[in-house]
Protein backbone atom coordinates (compact mmCIF):
# COMPACT_ATOMS: atom_id res chain seq x y z
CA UNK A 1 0.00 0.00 0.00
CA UNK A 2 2.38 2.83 -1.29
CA UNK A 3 1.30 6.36 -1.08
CA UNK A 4 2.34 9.89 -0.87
CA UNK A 5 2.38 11.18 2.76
CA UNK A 6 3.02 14.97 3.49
CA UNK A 7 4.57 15.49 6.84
CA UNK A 8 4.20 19.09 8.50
CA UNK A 9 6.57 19.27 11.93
CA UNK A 10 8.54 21.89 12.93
CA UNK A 11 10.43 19.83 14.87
CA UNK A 12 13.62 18.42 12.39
CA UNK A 13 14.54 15.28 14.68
CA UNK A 14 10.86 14.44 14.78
CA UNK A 15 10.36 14.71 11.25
CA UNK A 16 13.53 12.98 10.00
CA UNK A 17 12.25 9.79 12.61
CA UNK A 18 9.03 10.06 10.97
CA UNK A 19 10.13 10.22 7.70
CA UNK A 20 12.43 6.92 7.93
CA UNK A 21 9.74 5.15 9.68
CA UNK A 22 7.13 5.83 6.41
CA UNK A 23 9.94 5.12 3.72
CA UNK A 24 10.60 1.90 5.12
CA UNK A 25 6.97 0.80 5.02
CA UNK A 26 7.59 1.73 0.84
CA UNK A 27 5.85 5.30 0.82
CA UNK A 28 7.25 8.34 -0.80
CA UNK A 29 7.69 11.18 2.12
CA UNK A 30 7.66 14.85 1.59
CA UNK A 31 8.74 17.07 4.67
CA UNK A 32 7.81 20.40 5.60
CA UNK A 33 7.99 22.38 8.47
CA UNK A 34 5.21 24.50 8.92
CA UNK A 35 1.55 24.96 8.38
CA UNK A 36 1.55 27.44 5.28
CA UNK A 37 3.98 25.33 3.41
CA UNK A 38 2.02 22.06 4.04
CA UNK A 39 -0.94 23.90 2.39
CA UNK A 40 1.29 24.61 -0.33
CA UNK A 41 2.59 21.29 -0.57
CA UNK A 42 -0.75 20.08 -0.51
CA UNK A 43 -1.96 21.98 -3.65
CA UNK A 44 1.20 21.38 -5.38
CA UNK A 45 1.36 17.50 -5.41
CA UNK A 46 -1.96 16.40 -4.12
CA UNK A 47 -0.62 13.82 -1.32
CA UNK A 48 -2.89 10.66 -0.04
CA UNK A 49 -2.20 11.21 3.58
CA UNK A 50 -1.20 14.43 5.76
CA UNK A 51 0.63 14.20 9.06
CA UNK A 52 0.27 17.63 10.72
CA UNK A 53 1.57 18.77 13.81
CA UNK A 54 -0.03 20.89 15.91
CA UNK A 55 2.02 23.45 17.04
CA UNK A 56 3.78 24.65 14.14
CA UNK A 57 5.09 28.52 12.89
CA UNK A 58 4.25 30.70 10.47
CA UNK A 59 0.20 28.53 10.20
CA UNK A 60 -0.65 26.53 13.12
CA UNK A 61 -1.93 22.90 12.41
CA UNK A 62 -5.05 23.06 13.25
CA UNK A 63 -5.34 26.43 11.03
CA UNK A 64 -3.70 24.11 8.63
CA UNK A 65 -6.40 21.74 8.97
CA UNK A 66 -8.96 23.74 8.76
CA UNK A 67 -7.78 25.26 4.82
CA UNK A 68 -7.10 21.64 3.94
CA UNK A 69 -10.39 20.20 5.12
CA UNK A 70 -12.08 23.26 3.21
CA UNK A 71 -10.31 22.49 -0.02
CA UNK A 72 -10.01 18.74 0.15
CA UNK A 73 -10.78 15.09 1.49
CA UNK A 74 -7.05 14.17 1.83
CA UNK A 75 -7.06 12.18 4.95
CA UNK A 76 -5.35 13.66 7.95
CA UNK A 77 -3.54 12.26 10.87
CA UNK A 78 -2.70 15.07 13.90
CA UNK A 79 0.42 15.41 15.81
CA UNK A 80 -0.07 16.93 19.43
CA UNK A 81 2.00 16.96 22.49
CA UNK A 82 -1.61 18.16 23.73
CA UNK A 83 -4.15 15.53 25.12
CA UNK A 84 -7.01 16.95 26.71
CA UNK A 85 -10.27 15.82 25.33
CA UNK A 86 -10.88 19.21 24.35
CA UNK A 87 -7.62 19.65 22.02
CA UNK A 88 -8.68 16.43 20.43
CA UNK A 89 -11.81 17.24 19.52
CA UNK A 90 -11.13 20.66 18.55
CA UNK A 91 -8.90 18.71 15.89
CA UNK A 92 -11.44 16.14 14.91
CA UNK A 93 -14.21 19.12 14.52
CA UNK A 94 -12.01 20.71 11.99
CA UNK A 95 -11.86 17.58 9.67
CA UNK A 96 -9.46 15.54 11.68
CA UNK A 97 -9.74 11.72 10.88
CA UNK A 98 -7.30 10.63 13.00
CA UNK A 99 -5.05 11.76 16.51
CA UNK A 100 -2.08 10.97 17.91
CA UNK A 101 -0.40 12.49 20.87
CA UNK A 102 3.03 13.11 21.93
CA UNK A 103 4.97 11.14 22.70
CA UNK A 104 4.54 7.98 20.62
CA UNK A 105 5.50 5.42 19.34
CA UNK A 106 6.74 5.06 15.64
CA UNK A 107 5.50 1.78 15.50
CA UNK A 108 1.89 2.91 16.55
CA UNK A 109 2.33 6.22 14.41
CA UNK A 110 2.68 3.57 11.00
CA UNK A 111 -0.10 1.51 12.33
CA UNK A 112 -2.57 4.70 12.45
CA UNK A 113 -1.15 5.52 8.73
CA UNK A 114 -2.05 2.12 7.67
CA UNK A 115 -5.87 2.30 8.82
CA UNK A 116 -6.29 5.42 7.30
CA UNK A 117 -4.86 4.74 3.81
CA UNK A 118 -6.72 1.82 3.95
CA UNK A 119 -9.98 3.57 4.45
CA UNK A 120 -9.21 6.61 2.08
CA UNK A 121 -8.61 3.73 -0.70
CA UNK A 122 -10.76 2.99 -3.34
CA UNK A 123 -10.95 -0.47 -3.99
CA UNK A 124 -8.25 -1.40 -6.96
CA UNK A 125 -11.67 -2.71 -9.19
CA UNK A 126 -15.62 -2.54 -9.25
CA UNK A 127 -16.86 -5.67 -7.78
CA UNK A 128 -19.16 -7.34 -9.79
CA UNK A 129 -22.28 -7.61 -7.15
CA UNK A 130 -23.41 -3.93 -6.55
CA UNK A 131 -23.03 -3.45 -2.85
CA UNK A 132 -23.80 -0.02 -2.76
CA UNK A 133 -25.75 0.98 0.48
CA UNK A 134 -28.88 2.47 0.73
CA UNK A 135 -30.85 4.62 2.92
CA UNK A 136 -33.83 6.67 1.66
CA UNK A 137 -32.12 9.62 -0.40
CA UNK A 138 -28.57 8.56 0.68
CA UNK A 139 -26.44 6.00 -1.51
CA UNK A 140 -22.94 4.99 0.02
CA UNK A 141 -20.87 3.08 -2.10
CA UNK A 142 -18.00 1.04 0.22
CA UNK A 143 -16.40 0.11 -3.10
CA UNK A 144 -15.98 3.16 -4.82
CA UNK A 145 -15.73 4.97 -1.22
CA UNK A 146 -18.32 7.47 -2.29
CA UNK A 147 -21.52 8.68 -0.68
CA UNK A 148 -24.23 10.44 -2.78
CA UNK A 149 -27.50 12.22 -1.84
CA UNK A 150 -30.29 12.22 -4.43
CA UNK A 151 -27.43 11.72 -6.85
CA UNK A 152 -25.33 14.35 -5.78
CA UNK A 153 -21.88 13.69 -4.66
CA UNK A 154 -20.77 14.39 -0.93
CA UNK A 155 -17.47 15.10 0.14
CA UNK A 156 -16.92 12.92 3.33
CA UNK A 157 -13.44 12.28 5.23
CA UNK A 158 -12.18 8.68 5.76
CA UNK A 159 -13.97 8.90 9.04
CA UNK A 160 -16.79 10.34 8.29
CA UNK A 161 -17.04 7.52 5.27
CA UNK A 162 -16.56 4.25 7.71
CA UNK A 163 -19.53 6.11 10.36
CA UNK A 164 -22.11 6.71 7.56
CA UNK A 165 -21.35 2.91 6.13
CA UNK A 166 -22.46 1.79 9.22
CA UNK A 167 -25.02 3.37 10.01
CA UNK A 168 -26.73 2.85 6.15
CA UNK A 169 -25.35 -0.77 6.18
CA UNK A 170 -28.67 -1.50 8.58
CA UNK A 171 -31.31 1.60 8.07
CA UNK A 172 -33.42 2.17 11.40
CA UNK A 173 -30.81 -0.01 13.81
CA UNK A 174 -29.39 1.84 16.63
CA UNK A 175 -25.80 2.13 16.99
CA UNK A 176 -24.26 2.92 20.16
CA UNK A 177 -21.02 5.50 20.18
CA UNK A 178 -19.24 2.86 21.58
CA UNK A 179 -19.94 0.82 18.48
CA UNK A 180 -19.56 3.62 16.07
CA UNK A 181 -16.28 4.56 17.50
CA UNK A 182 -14.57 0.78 17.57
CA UNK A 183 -16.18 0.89 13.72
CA UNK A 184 -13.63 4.24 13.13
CA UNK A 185 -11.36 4.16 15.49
CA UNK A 186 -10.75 0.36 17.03
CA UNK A 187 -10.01 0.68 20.70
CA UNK A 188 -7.74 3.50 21.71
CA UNK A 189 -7.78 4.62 25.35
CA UNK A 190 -7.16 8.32 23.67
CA UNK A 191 -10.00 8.63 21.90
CA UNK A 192 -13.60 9.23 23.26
CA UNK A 193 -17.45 8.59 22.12
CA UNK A 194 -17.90 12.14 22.14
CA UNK A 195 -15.35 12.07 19.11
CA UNK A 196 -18.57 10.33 17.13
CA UNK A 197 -20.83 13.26 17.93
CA UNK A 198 -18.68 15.43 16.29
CA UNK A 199 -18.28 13.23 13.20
CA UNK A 200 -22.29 13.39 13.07
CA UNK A 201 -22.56 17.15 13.84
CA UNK A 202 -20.01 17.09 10.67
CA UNK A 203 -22.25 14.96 9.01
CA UNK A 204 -25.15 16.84 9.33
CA UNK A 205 -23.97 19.82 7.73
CA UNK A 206 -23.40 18.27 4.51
CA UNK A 207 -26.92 15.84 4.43
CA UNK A 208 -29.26 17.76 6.18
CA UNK A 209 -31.51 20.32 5.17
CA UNK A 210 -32.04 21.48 8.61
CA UNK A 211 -28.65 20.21 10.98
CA UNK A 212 -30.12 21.16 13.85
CA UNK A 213 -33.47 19.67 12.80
CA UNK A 214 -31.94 16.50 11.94
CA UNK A 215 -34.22 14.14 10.27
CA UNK A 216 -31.23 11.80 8.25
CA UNK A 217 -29.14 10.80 10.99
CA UNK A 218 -30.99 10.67 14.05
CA UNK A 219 -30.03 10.80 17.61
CA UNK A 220 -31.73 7.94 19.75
CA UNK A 221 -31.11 9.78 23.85
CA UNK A 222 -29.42 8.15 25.96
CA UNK A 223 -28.17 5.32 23.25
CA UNK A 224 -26.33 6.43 20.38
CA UNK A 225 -27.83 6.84 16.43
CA UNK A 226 -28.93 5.48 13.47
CA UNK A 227 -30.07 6.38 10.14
CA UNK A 228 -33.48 7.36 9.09
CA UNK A 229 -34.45 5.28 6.05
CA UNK A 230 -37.99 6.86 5.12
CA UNK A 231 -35.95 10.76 5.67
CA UNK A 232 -37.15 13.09 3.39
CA UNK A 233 -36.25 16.63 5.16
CA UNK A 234 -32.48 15.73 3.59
CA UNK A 235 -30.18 18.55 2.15
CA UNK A 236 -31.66 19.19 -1.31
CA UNK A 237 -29.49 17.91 -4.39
């Protein structure tokens, strides 16, 4: 699974480690050391995967995040030395699919990379059963990784992608966050089910007509959420 990873850290040490550990799992590394120029990078050579620290001159990486997320679905994997819940969901709000905080271990670092190029992925060739999921105006396609709304496309991230497969995989069942989150995430004592409210709050924006009227993805209190099959109060094509 070769790609293209961008890697934004002001930190020189910290990026050269980083950049050994991807090139010996086969993937072509560019390095750049703050948040304006991994914007720049970005638009220049398109990469498959970001790695963005935080706290970087010149753009922060959150701000970083935030003009990447706007302009593409690249999947991106934070850097912090920062874990409060707080600074990891201010992350994930901006389009974050992924954290992880400092310090860490390569090993684990390559491991997050993995999942997420694995989920950002097409699949190599159209299978020949249609598999494409359905709920009411929605269409989510785990082959082709795409997700379309009365026939319009929707721009999802990687995470976004793996929640609304399983919620449309079974229409009308309620998931819990817990579930949800082991769906996205897998178990990871850093991450939290409130992450999976902000993937649906994210969610919402694009599919609903109304996000704070909800009538797509809907919230079951006091259990978690599932998908609306007969929703017609969706984000108009």
């Amino acid at each position: 699974m070769c790609a293209h990873v961008l890697v934004a850290e002001d930190d020189v040490n910290q990026a050269e480690l980083i950049r050994r550990y991807l090139e010996h799992e086969g993937h072509a590394v560019s390095v750049v050391h703050d948040g304006r120029a991994a914007v720049e990078a970005h638009r220049r050579s398109g990469p498959d995967l970001v790695v963005l620290d935080v706290m970087m001159p010149v753009m922060t990486g959150l701000e970083a995040c935030r003009v990447l997320r706007a302009e593409s679905d690249v999947a991106l994997l934070m850097l912090t030395a920062r874990s409060t819940e707080d600074d990891l969901l201010t992350g994930l709000d901006l389009g974050a699919d992924d954290y992880v905080t400092k310090p860490f271990s390569p090993r684990e670092l390559m491991a997050r990379v993995r999942t997420l190029l694995r989920r950002s992925r097409r699949a190599a060739a159209p299978e020949p059963e249609d598999r494409t999921l359905r709920a009411g105006p929605l269409a989510v396609d785990p082959d082709r990784h795409t997700v379309h709304l009365r026939g319009t496309p929707v721009g999802c991230t990687p995470a976004e992608f793996q929640l609304l497969a399983a919620l449309a995989e079974r229409p009308g069942r309620v998931f819990t966050r817990a579930q949800l989150l082991e769906r996205i995430h897998g178990i990871d004592r850093f991450i939290t089910e409130r992450t999976i409210d902000v993937h649906v709050k994210n969610l919402r924006k694009k599919l609903e007509a109304q996000p704070r009227r909800p009538t797509l993805i809907r919230t079951v209190y006091g259990v978690g959420y599932k998908i609306d099959g007969s929703a017609d109060g969706a984000r108009p094509a």
